[in-house]
PDB file of N, CA and C in Angstrom:
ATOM      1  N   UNK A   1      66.506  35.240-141.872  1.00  0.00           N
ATOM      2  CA  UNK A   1      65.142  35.263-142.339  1.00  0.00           C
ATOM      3  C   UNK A   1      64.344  34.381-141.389  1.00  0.00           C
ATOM      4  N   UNK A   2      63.707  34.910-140.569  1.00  0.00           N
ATOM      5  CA  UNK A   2      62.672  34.142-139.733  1.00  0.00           C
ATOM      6  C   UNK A   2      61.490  33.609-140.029  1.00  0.00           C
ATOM      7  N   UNK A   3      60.782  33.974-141.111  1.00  0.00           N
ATOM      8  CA  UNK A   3      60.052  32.717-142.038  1.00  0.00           C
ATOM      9  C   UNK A   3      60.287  32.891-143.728  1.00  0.00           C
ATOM     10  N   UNK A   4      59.785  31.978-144.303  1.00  0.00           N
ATOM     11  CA  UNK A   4      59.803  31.746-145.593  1.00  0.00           C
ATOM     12  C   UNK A   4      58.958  32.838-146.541  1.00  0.00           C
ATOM     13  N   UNK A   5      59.179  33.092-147.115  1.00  0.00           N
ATOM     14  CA  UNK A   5      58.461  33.581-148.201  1.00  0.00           C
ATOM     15  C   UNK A   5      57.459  32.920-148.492  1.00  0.00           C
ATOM     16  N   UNK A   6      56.028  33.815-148.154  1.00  0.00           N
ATOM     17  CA  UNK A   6      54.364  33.129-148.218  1.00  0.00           C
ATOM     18  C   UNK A   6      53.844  32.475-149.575  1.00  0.00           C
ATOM     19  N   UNK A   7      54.622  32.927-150.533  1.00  0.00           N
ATOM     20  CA  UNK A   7      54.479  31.871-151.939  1.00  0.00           C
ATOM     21  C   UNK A   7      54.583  30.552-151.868  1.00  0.00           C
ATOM     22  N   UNK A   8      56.315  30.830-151.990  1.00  0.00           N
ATOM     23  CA  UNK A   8      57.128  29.640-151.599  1.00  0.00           C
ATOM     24  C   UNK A   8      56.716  28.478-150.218  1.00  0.00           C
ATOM     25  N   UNK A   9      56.182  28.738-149.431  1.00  0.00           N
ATOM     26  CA  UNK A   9      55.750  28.234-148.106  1.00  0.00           C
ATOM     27  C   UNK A   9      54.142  27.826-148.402  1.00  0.00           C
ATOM     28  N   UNK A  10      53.493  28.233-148.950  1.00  0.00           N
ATOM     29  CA  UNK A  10      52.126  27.406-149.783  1.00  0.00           C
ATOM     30  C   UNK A  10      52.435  26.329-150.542  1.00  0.00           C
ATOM     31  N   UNK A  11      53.404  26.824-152.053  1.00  0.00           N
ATOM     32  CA  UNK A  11      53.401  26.049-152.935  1.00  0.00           C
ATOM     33  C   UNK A  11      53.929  24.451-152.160  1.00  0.00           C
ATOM     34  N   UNK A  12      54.885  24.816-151.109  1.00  0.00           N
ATOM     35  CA  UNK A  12      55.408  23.522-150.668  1.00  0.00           C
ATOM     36  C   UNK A  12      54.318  23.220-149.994  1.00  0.00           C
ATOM     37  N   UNK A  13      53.603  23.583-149.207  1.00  0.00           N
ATOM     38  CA  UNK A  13      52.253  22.834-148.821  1.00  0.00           C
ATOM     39  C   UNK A  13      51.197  21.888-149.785  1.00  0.00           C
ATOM     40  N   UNK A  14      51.108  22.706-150.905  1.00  0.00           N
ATOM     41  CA  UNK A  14      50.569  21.945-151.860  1.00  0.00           C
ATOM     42  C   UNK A  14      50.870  20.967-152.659  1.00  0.00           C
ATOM     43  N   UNK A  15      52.261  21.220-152.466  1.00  0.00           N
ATOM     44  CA  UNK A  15      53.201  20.064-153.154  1.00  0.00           C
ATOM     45  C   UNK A  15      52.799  18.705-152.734  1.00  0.00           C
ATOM     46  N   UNK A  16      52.987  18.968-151.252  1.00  0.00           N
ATOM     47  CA  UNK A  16      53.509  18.020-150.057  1.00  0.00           C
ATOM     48  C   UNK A  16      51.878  17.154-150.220  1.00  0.00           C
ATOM     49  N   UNK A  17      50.827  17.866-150.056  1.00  0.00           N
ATOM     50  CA  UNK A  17      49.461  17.824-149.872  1.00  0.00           C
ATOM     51  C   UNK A  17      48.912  16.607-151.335  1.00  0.00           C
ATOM     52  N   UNK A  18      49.705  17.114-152.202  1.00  0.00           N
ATOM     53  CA  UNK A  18      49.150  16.632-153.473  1.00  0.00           C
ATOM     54  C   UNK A  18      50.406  15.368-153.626  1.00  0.00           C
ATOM     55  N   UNK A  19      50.583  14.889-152.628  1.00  0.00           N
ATOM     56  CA  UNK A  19      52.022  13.590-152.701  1.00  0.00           C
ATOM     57  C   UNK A  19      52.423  13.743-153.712  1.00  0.00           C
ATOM     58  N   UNK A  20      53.277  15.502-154.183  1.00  0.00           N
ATOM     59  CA  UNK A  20      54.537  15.645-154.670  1.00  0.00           C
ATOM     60  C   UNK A  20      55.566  15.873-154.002  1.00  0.00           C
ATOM     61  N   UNK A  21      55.999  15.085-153.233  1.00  0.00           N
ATOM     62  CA  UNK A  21      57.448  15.383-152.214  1.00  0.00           C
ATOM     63  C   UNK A  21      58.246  15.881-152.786  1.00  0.00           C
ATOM     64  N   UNK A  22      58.689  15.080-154.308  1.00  0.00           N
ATOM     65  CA  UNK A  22      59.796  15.593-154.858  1.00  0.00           C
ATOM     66  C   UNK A  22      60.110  17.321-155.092  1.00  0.00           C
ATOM     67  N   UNK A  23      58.956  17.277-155.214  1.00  0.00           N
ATOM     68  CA  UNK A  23      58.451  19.216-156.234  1.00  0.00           C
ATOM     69  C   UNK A  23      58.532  19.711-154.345  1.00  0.00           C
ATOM     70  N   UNK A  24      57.587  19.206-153.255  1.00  0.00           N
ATOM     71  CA  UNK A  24      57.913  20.023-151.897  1.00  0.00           C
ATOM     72  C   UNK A  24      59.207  20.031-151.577  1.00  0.00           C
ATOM     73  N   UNK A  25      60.110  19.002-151.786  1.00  0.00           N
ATOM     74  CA  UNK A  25      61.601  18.529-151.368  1.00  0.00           C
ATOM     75  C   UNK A  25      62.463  19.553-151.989  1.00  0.00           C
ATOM     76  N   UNK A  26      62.044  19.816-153.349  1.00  0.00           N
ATOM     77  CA  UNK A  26      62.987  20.532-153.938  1.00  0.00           C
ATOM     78  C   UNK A  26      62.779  22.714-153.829  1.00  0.00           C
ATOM     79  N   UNK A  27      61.503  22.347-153.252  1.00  0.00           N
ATOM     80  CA  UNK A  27      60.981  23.859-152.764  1.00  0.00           C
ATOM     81  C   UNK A  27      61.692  24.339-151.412  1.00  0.00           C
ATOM     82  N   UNK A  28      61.858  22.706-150.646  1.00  0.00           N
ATOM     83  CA  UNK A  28      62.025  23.271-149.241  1.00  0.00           C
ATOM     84  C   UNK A  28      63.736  23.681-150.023  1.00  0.00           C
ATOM     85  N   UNK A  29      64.646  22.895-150.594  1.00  0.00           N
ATOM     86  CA  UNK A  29      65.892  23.124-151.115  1.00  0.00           C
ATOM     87  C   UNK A  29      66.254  24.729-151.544  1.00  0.00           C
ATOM     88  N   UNK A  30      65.162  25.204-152.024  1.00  0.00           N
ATOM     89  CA  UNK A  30      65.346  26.764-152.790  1.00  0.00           C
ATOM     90  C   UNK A  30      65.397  27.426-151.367  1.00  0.00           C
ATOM     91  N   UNK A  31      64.124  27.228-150.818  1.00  0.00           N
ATOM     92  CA  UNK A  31      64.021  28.244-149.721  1.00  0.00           C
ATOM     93  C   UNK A  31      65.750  28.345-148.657  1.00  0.00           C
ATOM     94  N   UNK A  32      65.944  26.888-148.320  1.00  0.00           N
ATOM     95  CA  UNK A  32      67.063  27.050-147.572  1.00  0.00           C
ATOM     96  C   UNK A  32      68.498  27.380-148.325  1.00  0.00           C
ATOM     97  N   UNK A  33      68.614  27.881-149.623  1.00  0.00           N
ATOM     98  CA  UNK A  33      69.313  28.065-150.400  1.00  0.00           C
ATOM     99  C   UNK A  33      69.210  29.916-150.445  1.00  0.00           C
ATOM    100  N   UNK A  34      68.148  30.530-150.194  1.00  0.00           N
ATOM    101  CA  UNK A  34      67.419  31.340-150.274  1.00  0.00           C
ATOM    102  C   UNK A  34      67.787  32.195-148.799  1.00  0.00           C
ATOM    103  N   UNK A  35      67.372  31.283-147.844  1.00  0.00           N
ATOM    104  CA  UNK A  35      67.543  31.982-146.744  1.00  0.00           C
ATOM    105  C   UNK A  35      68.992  31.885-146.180  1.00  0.00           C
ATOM    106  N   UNK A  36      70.264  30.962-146.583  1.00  0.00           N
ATOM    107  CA  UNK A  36      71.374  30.865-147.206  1.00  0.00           C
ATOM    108  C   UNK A  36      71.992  32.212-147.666  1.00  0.00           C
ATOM    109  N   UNK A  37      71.415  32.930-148.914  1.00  0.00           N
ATOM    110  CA  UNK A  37      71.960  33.738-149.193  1.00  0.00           C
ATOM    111  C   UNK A  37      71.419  35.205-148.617  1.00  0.00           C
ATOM    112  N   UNK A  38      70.897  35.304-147.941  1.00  0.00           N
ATOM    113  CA  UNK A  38      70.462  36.422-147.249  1.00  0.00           C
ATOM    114  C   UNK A  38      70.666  36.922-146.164  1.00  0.00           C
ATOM    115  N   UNK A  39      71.421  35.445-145.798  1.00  0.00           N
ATOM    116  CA  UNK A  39      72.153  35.258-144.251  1.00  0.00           C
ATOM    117  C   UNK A  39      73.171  36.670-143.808  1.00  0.00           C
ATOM    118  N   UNK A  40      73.339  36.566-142.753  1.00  0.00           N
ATOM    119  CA  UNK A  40      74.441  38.089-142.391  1.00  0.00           C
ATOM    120  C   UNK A  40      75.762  37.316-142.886  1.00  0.00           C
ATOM    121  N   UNK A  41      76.434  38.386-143.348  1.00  0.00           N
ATOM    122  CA  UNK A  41      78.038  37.784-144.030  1.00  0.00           C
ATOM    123  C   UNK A  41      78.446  37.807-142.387  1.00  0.00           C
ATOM    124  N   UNK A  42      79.415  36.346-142.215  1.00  0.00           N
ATOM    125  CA  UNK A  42      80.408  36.057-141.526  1.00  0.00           C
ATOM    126  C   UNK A  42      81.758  35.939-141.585  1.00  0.00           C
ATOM    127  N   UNK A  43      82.450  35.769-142.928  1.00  0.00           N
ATOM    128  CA  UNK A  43      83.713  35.729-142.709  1.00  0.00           C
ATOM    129  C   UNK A  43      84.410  37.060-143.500  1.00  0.00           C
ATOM    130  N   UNK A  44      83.962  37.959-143.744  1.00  0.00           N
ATOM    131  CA  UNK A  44      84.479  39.106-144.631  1.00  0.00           C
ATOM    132  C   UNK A  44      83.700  40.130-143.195  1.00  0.00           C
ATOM    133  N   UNK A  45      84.878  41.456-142.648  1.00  0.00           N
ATOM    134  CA  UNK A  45      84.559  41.656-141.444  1.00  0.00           C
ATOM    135  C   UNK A  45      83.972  41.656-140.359  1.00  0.00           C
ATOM    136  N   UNK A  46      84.436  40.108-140.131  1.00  0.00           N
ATOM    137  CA  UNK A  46      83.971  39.722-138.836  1.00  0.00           C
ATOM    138  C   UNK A  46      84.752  40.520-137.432  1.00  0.00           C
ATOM    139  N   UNK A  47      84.284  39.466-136.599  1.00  0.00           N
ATOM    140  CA  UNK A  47      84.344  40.515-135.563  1.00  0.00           C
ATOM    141  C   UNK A  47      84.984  39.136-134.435  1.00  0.00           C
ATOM    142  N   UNK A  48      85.944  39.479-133.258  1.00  0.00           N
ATOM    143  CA  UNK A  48      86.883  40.226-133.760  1.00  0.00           C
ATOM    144  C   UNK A  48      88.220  40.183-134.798  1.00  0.00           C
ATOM    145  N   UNK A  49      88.372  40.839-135.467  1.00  0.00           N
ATOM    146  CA  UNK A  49      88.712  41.454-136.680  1.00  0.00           C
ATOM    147  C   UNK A  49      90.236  40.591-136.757  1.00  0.00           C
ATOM    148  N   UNK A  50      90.987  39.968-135.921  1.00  0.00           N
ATOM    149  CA  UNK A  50      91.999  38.769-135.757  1.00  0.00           C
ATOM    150  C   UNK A  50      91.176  37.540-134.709  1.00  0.00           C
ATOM    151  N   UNK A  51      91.369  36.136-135.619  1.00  0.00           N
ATOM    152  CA  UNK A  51      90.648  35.126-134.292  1.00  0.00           C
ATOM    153  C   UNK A  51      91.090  33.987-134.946  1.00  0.00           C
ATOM    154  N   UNK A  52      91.121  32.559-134.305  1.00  0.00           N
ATOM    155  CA  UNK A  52      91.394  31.736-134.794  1.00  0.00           C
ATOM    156  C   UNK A  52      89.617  30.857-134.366  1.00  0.00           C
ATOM    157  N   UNK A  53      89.728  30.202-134.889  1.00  0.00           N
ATOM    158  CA  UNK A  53      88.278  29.299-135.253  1.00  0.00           C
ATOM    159  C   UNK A  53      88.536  27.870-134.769  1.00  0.00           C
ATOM    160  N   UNK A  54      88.038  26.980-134.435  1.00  0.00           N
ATOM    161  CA  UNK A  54      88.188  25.355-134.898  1.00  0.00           C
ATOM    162  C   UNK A  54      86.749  24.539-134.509  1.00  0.00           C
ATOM    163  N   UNK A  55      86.517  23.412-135.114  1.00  0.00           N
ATOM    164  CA  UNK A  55      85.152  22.695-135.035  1.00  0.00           C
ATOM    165  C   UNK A  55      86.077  21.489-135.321  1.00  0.00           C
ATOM    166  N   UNK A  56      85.166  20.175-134.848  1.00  0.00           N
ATOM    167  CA  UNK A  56      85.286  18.581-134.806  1.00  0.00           C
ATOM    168  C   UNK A  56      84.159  18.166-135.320  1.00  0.00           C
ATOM    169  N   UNK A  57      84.368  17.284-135.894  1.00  0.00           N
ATOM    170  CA  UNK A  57      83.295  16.152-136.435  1.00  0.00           C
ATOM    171  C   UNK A  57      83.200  15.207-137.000  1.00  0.00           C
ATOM    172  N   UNK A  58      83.075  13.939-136.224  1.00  0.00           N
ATOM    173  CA  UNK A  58      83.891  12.554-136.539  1.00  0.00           C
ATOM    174  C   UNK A  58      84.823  12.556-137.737  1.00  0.00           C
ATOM    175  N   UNK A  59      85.741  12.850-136.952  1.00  0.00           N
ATOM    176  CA  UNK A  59      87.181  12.283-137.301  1.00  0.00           C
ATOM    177  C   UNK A  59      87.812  14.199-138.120  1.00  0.00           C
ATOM    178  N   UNK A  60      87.123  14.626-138.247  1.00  0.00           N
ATOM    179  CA  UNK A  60      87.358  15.778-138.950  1.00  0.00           C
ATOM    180  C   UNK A  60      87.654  17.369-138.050  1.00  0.00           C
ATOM    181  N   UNK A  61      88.745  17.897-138.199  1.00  0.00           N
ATOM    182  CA  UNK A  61      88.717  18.990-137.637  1.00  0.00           C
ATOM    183  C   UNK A  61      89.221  20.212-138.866  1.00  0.00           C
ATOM    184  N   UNK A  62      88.516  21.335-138.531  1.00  0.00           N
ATOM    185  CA  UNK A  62      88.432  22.199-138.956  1.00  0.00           C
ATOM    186  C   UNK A  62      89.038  23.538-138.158  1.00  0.00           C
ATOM    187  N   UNK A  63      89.648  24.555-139.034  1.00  0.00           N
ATOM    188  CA  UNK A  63      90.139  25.244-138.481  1.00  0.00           C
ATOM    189  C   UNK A  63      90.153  26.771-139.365  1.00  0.00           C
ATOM    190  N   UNK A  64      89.987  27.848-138.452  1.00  0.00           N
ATOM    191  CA  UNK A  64      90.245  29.019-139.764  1.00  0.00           C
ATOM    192  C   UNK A  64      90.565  30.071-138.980  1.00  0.00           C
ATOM    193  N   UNK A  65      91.052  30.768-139.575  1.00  0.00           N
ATOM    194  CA  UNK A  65      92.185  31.854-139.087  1.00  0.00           C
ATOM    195  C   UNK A  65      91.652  33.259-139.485  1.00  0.00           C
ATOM    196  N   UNK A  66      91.476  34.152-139.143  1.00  0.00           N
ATOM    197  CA  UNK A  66      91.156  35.809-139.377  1.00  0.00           C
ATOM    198  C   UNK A  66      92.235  36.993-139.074  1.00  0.00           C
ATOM    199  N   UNK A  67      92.207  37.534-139.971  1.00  0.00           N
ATOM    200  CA  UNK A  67      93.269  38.575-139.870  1.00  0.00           C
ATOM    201  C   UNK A  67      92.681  39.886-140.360  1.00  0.00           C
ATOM    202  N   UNK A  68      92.855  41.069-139.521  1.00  0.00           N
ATOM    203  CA  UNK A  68      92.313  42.457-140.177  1.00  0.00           C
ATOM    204  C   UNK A  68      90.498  42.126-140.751  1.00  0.00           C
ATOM    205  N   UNK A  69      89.676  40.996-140.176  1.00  0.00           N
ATOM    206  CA  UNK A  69      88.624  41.180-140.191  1.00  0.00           C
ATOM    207  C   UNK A  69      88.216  40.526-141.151  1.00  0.00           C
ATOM    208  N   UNK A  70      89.116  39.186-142.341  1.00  0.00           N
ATOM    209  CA  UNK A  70      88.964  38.542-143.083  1.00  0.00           C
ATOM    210  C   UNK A  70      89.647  37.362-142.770  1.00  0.00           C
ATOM    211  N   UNK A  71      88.668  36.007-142.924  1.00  0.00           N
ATOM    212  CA  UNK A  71      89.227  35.256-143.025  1.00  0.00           C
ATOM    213  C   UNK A  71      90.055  34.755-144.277  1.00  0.00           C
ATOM    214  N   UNK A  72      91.525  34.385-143.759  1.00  0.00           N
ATOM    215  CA  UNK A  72      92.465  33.944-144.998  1.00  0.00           C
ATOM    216  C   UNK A  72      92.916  32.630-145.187  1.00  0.00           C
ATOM    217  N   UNK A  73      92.762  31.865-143.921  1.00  0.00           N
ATOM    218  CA  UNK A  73      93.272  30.690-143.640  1.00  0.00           C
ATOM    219  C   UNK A  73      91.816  29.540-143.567  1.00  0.00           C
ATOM    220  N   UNK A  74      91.547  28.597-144.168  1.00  0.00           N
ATOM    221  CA  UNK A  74      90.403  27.437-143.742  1.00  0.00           C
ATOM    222  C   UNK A  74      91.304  26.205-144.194  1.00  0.00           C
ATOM    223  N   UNK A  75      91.857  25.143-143.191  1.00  0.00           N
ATOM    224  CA  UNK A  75      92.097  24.012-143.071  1.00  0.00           C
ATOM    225  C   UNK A  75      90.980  23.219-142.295  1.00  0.00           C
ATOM    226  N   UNK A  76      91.222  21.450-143.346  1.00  0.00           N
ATOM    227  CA  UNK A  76      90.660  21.059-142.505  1.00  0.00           C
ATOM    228  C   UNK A  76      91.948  19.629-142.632  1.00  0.00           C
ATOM    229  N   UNK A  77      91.465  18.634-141.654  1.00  0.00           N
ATOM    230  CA  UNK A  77      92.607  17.435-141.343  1.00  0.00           C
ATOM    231  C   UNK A  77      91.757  16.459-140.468  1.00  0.00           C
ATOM    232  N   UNK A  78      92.314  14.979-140.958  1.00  0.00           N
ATOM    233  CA  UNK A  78      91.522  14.127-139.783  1.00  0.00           C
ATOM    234  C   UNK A  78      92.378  14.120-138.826  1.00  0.00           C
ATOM    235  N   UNK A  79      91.732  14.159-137.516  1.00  0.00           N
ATOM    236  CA  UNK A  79      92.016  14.083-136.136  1.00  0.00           C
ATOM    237  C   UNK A  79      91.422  13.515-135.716  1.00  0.00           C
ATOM    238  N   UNK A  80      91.940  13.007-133.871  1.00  0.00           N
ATOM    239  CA  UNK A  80      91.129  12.483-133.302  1.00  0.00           C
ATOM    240  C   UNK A  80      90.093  13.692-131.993  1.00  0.00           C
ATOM    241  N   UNK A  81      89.270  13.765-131.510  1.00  0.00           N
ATOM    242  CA  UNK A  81      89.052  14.721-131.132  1.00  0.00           C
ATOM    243  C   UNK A  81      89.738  15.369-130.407  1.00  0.00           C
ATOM    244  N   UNK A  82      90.436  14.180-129.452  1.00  0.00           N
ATOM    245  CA  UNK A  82      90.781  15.084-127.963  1.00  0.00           C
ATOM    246  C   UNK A  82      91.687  15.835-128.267  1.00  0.00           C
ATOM    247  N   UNK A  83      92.665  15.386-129.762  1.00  0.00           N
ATOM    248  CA  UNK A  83      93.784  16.942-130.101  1.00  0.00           C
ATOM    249  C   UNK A  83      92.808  18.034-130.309  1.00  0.00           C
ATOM    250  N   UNK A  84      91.886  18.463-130.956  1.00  0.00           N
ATOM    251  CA  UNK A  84      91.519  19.632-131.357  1.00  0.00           C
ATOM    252  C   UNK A  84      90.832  20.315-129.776  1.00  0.00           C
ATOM    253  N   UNK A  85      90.439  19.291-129.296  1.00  0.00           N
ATOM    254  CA  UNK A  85      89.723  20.253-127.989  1.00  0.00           C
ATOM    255  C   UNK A  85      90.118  21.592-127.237  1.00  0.00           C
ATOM    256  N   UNK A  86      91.770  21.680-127.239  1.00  0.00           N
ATOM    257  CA  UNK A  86      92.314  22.920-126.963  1.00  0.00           C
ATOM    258  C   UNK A  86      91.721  24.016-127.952  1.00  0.00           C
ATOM    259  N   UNK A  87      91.760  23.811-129.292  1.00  0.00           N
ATOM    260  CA  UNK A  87      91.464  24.769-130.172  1.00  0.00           C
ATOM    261  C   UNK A  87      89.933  25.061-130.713  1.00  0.00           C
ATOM    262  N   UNK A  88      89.235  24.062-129.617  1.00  0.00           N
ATOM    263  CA  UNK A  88      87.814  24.175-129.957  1.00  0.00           C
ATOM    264  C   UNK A  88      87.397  24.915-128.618  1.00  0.00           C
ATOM    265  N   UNK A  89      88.165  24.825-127.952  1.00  0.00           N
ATOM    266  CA  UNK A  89      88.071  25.723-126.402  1.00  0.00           C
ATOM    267  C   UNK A  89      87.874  26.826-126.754  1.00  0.00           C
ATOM    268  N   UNK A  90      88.733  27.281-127.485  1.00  0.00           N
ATOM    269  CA  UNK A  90      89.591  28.806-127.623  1.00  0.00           C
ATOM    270  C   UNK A  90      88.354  29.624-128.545  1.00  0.00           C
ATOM    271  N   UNK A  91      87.857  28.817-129.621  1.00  0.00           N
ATOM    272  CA  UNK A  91      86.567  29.399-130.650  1.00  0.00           C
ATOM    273  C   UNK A  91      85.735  30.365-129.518  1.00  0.00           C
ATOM    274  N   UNK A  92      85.938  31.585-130.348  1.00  0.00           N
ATOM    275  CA  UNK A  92      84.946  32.460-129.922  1.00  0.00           C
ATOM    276  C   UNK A  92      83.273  32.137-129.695  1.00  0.00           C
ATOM    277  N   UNK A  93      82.606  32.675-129.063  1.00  0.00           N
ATOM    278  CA  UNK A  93      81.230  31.887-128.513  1.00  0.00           C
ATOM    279  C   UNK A  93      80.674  32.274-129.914  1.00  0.00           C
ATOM    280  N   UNK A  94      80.592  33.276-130.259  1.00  0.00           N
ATOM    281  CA  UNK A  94      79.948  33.642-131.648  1.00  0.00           C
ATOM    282  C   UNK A  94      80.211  32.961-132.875  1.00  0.00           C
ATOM    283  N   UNK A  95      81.043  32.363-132.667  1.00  0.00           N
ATOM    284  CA  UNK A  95      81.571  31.553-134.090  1.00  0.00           C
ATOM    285  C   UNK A  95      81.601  29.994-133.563  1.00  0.00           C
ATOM    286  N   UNK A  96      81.254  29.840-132.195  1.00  0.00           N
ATOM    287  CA  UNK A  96      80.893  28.343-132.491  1.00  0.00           C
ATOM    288  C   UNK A  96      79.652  27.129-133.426  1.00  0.00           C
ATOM    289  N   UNK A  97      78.874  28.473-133.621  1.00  0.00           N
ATOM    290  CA  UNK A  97      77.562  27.259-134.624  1.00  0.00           C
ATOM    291  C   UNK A  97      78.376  27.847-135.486  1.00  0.00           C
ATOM    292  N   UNK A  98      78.688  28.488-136.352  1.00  0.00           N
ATOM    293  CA  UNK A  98      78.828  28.483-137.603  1.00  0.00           C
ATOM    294  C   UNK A  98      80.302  27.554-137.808  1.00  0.00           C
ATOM    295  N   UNK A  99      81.009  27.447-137.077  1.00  0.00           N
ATOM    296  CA  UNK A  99      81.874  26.764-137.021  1.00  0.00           C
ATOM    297  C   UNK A  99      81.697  25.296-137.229  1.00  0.00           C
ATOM    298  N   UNK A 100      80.710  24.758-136.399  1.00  0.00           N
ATOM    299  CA  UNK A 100      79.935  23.427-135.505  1.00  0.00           C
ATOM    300  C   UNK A 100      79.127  23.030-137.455  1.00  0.00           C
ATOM    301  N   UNK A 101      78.653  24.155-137.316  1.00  0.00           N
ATOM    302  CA  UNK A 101      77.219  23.577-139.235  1.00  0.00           C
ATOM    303  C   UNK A 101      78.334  23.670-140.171  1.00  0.00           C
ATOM    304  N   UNK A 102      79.848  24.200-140.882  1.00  0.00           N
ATOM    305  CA  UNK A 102      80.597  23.963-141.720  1.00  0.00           C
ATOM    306  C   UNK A 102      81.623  22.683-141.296  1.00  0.00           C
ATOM    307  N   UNK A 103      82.018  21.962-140.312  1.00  0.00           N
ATOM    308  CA  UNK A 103      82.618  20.607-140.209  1.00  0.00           C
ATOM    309  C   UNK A 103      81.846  19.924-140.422  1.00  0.00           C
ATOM    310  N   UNK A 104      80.238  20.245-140.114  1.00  0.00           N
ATOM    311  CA  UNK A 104      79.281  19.126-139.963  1.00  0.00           C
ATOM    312  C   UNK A 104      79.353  19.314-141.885  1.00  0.00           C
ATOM    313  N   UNK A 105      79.076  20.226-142.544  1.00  0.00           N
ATOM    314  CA  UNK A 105      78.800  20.438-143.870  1.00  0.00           C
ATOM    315  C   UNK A 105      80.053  18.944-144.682  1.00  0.00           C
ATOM    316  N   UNK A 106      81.311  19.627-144.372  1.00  0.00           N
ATOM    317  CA  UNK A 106      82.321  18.881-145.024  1.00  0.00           C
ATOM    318  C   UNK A 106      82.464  17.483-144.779  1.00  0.00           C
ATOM    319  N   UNK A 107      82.439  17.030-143.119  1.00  0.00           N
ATOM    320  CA  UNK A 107      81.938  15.535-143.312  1.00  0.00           C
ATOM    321  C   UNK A 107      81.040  15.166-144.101  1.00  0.00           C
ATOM    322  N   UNK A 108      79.377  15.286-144.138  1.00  0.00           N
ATOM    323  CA  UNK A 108      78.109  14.999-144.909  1.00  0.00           C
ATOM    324  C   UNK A 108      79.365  14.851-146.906  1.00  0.00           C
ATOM    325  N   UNK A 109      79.703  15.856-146.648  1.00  0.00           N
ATOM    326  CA  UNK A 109      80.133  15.837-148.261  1.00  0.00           C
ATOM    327  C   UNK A 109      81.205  14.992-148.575  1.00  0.00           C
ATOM    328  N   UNK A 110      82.351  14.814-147.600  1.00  0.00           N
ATOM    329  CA  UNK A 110      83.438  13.558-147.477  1.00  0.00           C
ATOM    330  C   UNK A 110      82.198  12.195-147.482  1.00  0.00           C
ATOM    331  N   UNK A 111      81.366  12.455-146.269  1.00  0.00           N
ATOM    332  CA  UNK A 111      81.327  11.001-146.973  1.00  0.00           C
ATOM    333  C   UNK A 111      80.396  10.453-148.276  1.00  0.00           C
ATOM    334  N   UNK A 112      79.857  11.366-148.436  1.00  0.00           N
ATOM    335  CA  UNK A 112      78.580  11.556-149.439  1.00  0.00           C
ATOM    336  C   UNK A 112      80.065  11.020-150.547  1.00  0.00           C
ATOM    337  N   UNK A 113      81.239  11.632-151.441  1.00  0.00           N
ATOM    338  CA  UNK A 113      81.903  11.017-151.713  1.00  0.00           C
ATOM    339  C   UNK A 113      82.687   9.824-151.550  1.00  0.00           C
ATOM    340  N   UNK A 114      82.710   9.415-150.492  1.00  0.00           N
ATOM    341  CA  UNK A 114      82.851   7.784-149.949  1.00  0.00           C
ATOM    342  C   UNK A 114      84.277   8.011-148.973  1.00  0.00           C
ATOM    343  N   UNK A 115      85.033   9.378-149.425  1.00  0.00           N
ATOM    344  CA  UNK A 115      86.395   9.545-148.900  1.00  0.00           C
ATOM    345  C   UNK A 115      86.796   9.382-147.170  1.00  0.00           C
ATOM    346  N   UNK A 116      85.697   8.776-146.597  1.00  0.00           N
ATOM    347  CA  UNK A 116      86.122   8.641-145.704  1.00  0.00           C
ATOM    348  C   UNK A 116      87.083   8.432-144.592  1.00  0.00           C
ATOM    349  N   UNK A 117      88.120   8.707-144.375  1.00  0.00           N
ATOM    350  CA  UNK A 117      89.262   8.523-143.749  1.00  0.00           C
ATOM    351  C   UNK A 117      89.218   9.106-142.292  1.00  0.00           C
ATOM    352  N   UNK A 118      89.143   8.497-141.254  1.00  0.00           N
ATOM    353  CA  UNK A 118      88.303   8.493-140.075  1.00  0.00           C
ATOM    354  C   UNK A 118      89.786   8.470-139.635  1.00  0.00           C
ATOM    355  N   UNK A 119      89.602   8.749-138.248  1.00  0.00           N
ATOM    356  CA  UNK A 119      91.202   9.380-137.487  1.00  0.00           C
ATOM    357  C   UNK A 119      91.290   8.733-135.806  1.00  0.00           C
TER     358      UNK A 119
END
């Protein structure tokens, strides 16, 4: 989705305008929740149709596996980077951001829980 929905994209103006951040904060939240689900499916036949995946991100590596065009396999493990670099080599060019924004996702949420365990 290359812009927002012209409702939704006012009301947060007015929000913002009328120093309700919270009410704009939680508008901008829908929209990217919104444009989230509208997104092109990536891991239910992807392409190509067998691949292995991997992403880093302090201390965290990620990894996922595709078979017949579905992914079946998502590990993740702390590492230090320079092990995963072979397998971050190998990530298809097409699956490196989406790869790169879900390690980044699971750190934010490790530490947002405090579980930090750094490698």
């Amino acid at each position: 989705m290359s812009q927002p929905p012209a409702p939704a994209s006012s009301s947060r103006a007015r929000a913002a305008a009328q120093l309700g951040y919270e009410v704009a904060g939680q508008i901008q939240e829908e929209l990217a929740a919104l444009e989230w689900s509208v997104a092109p499916q990536t891991v239910a036949g992807c392409t190509p149709p067998d691949l292995r995946v991997a992403a880093w991100h302090d201390g965290l590596l990620l990894t996922l596996r595709a078979r017949d065009g579905f992914v079946d396999v998502w590990r993740t493990r702390d590492c230090p980077a320079r092990q995963g670099a072979q397998l971050i080599a190998a990530t298809p060019p097409g699956w490196q951001q989406f790869a790169d924004r879900n390690v980044r996702l699971l750190v934010a949420l490790r530490d947002a829980q405090g579980g930090a365990n750094r490698a």
